[in-house]
N, C-alpha and C. Protein backbone atom coordinates (compact mmCIF):
# COMPACT_ATOMS: atom_id res chain seq x y z
N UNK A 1 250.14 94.47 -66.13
CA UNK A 1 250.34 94.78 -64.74
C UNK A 1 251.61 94.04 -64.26
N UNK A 2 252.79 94.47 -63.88
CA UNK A 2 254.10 93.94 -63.09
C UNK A 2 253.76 93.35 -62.03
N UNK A 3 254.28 92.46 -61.99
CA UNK A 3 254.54 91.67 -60.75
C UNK A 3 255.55 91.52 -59.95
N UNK A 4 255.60 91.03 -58.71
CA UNK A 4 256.76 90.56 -57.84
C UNK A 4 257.20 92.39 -57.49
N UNK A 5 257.93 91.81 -56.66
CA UNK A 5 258.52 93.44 -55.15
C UNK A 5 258.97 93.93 -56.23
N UNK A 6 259.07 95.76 -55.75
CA UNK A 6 260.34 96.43 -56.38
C UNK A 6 261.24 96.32 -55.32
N UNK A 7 262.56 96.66 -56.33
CA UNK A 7 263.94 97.13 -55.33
C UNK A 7 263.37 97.48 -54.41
N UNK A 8 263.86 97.04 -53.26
CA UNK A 8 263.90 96.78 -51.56
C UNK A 8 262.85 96.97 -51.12
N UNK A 9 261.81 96.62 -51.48
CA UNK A 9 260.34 96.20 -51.33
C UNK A 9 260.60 94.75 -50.45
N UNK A 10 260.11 94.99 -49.07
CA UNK A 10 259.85 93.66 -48.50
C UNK A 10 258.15 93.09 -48.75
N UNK A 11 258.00 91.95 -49.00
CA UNK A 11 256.88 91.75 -48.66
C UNK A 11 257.09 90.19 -48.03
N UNK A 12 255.67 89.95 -47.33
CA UNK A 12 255.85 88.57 -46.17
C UNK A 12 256.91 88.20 -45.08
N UNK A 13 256.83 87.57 -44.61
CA UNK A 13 258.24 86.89 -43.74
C UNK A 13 258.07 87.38 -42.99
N UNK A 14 259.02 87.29 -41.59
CA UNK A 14 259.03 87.95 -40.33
C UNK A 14 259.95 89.06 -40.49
N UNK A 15 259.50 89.94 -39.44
CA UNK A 15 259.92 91.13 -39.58
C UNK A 15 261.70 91.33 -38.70
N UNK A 16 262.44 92.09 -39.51
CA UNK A 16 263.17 92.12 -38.77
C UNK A 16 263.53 92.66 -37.29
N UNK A 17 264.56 91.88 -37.15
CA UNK A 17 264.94 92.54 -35.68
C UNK A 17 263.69 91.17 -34.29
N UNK A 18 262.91 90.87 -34.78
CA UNK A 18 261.64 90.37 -33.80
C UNK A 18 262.15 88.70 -33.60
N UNK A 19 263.03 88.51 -32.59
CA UNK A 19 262.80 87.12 -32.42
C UNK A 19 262.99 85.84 -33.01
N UNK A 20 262.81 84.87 -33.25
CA UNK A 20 262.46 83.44 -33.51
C UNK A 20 260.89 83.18 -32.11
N UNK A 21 259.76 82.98 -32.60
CA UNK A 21 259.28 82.48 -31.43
C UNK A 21 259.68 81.06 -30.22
N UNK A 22 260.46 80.34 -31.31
CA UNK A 22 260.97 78.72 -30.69
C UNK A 22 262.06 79.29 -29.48
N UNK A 23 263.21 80.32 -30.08
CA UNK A 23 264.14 80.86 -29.49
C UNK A 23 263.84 81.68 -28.05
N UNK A 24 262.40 82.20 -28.43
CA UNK A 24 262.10 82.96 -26.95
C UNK A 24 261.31 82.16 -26.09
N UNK A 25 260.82 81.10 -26.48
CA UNK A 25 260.37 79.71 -25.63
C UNK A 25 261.07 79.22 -24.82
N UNK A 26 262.25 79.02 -25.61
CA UNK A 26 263.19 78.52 -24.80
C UNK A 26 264.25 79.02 -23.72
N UNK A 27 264.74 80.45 -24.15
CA UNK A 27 265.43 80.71 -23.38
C UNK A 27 264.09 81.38 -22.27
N UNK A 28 262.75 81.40 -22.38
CA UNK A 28 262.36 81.74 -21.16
C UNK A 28 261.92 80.64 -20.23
N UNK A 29 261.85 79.19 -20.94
CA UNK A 29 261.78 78.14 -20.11
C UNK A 29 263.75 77.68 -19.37
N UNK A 30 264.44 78.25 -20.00
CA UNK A 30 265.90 77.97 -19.28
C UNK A 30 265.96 79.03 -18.11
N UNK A 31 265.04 80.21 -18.04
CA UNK A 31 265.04 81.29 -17.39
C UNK A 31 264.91 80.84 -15.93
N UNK A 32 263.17 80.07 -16.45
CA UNK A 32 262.44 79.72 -14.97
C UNK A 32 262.99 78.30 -14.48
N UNK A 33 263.75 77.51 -15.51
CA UNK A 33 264.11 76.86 -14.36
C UNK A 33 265.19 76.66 -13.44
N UNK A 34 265.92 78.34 -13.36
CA UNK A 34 266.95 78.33 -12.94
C UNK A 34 268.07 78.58 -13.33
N UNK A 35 269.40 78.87 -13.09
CA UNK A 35 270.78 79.39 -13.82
C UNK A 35 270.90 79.17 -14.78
N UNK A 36 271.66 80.18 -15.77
CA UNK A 36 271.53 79.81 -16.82
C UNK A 36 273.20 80.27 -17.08
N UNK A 37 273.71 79.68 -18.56
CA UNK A 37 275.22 79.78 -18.49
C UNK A 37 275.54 81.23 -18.21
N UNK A 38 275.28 81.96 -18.91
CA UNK A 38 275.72 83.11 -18.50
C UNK A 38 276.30 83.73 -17.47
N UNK A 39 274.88 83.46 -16.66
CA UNK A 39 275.15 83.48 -15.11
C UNK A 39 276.64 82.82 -14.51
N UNK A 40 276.37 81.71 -14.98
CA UNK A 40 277.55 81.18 -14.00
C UNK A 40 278.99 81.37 -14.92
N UNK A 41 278.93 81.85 -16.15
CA UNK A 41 280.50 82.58 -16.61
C UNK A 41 280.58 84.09 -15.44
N UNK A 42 279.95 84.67 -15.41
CA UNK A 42 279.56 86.01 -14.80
C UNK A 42 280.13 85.67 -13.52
N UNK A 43 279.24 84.94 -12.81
CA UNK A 43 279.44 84.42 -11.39
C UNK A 43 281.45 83.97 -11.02
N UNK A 44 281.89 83.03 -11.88
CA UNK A 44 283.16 82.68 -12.09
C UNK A 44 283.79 84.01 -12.16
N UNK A 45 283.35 84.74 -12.96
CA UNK A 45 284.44 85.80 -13.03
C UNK A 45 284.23 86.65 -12.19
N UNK A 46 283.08 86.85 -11.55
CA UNK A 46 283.86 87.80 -10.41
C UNK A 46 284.37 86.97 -9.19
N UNK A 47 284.13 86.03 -9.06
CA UNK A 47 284.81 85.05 -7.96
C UNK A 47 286.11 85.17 -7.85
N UNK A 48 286.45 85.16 -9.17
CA UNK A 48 288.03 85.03 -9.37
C UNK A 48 288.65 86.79 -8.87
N UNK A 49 287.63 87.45 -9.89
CA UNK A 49 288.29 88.86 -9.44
C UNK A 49 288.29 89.51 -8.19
N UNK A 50 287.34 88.53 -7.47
CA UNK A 50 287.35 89.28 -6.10
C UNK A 50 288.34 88.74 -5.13
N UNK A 51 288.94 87.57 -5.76
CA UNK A 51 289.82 87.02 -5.23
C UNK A 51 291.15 87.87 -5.49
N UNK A 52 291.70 88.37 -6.41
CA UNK A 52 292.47 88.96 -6.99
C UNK A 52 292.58 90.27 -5.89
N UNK A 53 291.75 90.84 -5.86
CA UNK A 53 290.69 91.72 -5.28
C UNK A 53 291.76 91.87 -3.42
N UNK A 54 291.18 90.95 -3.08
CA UNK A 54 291.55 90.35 -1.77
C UNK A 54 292.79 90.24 -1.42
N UNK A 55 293.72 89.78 -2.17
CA UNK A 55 295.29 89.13 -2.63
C UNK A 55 295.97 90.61 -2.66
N UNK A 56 295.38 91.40 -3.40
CA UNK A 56 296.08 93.16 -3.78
C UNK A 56 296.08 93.88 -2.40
N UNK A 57 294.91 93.33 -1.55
CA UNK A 57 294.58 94.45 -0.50
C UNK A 57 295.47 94.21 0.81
N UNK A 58 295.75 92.48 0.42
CA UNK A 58 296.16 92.29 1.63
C UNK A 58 297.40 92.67 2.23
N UNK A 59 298.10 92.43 3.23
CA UNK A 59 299.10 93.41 3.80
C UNK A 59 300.30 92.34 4.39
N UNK A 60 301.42 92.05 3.32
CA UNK A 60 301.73 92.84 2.25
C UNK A 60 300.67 91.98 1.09
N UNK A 61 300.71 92.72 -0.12
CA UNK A 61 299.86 91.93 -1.08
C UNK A 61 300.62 91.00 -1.82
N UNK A 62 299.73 90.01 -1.98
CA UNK A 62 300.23 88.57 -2.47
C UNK A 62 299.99 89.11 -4.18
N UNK A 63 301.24 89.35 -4.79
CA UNK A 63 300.97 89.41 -6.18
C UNK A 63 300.99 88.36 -7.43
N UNK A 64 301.59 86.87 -6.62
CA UNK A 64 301.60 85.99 -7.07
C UNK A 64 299.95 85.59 -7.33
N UNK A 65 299.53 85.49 -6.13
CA UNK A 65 298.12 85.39 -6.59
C UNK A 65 296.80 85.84 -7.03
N UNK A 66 297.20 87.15 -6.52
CA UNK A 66 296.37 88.35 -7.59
C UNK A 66 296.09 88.13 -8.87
N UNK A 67 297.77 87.74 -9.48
CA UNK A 67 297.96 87.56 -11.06
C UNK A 67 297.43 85.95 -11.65
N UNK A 68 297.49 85.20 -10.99
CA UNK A 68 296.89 83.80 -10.40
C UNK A 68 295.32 83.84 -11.14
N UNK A 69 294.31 84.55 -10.51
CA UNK A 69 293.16 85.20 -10.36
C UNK A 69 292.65 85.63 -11.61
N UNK A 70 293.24 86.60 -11.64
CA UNK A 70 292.56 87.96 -12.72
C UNK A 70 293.21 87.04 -14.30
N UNK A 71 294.13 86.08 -14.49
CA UNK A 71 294.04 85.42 -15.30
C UNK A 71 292.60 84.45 -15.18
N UNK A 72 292.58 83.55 -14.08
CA UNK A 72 291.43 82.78 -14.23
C UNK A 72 289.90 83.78 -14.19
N UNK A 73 289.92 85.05 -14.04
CA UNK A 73 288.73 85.78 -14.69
C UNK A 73 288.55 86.00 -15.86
N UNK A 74 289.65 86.03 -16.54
CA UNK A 74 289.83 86.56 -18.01
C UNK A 74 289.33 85.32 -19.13
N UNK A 75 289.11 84.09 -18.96
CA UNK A 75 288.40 82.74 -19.69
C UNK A 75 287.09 83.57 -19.54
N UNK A 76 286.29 83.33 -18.28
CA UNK A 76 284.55 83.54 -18.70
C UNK A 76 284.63 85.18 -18.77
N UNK A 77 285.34 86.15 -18.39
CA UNK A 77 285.09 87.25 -19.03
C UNK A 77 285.19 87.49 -20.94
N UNK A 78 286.34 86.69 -21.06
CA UNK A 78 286.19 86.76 -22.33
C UNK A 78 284.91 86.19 -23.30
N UNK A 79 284.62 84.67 -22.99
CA UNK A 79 283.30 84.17 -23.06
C UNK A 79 282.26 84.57 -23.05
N UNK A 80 281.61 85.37 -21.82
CA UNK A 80 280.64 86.37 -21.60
C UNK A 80 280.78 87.68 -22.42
N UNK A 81 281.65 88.38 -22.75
CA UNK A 81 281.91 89.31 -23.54
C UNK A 81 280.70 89.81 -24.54
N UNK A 82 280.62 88.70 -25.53
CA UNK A 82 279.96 88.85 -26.85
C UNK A 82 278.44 89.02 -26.33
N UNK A 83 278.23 88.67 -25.42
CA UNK A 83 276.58 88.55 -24.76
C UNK A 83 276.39 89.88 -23.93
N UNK A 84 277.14 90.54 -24.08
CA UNK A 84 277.01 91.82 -22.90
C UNK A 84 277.53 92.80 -23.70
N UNK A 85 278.13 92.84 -24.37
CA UNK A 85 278.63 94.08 -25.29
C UNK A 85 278.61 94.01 -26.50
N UNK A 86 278.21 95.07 -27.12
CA UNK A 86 278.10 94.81 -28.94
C UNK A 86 279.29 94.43 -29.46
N UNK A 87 279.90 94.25 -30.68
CA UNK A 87 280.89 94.17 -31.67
C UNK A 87 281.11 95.68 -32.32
N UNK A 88 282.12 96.31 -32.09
CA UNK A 88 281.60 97.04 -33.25
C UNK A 88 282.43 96.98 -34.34
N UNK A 89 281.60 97.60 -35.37
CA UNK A 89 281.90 97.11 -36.78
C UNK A 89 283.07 97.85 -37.46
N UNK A 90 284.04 97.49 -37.98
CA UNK A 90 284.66 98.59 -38.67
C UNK A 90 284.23 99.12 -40.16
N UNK A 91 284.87 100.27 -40.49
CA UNK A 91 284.14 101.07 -41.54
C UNK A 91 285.60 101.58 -42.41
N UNK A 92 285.06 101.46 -43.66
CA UNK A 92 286.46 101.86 -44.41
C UNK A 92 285.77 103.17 -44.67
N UNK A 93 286.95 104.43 -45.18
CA UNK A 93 286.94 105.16 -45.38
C UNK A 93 287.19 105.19 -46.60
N UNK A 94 286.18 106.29 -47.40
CA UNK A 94 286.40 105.99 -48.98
C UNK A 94 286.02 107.05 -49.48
N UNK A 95 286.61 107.54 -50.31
CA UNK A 95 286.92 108.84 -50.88
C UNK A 95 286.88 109.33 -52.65
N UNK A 96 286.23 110.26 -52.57
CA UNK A 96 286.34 110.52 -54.09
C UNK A 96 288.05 111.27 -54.86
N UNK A 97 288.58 110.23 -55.64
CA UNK A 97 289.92 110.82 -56.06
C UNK A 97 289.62 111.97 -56.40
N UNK A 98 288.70 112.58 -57.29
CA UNK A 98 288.77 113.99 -57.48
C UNK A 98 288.75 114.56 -56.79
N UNK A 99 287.59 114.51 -55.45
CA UNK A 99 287.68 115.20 -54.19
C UNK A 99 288.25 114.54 -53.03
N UNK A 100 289.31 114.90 -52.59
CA UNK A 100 290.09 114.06 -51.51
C UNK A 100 289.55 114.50 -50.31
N UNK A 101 289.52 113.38 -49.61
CA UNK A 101 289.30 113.93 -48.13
C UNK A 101 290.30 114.29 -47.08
N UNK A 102 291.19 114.31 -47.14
CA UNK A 102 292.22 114.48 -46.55
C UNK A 102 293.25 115.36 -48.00
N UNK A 103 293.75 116.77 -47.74
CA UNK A 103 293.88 117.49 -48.03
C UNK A 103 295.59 117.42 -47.71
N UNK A 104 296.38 118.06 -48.76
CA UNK A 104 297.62 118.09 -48.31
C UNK A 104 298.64 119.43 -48.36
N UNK A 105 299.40 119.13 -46.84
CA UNK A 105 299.34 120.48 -46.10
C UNK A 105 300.87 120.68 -45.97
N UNK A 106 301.81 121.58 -46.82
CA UNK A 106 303.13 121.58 -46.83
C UNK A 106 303.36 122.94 -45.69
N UNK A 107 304.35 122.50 -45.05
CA UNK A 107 305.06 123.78 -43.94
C UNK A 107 306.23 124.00 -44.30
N UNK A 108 306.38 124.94 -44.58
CA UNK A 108 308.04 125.45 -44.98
C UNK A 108 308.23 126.73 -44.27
N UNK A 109 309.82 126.05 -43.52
CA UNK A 109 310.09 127.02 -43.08
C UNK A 109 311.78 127.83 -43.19
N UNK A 110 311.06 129.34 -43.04
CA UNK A 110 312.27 130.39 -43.90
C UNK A 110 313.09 130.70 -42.67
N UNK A 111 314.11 131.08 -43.12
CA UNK A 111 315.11 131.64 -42.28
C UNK A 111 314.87 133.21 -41.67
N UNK A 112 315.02 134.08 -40.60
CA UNK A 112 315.04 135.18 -40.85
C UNK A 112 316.22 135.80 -40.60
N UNK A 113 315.98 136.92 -41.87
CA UNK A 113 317.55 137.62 -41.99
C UNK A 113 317.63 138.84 -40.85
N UNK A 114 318.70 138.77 -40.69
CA UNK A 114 318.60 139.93 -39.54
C UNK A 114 319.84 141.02 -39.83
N UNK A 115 319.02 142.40 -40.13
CA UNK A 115 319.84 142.93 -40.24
C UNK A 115 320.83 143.43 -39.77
N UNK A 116 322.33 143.53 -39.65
CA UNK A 116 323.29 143.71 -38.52
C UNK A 116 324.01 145.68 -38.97
């Protein structure tokens, strides 16, 4: 009788995708007791942008400080980034030499004779 998994046979362990239980302890005890970083990268950046915001509208607009601004949004926007939007992954493209995927496509072009 064989033993041990086959090829990509999981057995035991936690399942993927589900958590750490320590990890969801905690960030739900950072929850309740109030702000948490995120928040206040979030908070910073629109502060700044609404400042920016304000600076553009005003009459005439201050572009010195607009640009002032929307730089100091761009630190916790960038920061916050990874927590709010996926990564996405890049993918190579890969091809069988015998069968190409990309096909090659000659244009030639003729003169026309005209008869006079």
């Amino acid at each position: 009788m064989p033993r041990g998994s086959a090829p990509g046979e999981r057995r035991g362990g936690r399942v993927r995708g589900v958590p750490n239980h320590a990890n969801q302890n905690r960030q739900a005890k950072a929850a309740q007791e109030g702000i948490l970083p995120l928040d206040v990268l979030l908070g910073t950046m629109r502060f700044h942008h609404e400042i920016a915001r304000q600076a553009l509208e005003a009459k005439p607009p201050d572009l010195v400080s607009a640009l002032k601004a929307l730089k100091a949004a761009c630190e916790p926007a960038k920061d916050a980034a990874p927590y709010i939007h996926p990564r996405l992954a890049s993918t190579e493209v890969k091809g069988d030499p015998e069968k190409p995927i990309v096909h090659r496509t000659e244009i030639v072009f003729r003169s026309a004779k005209v008869d006079e």
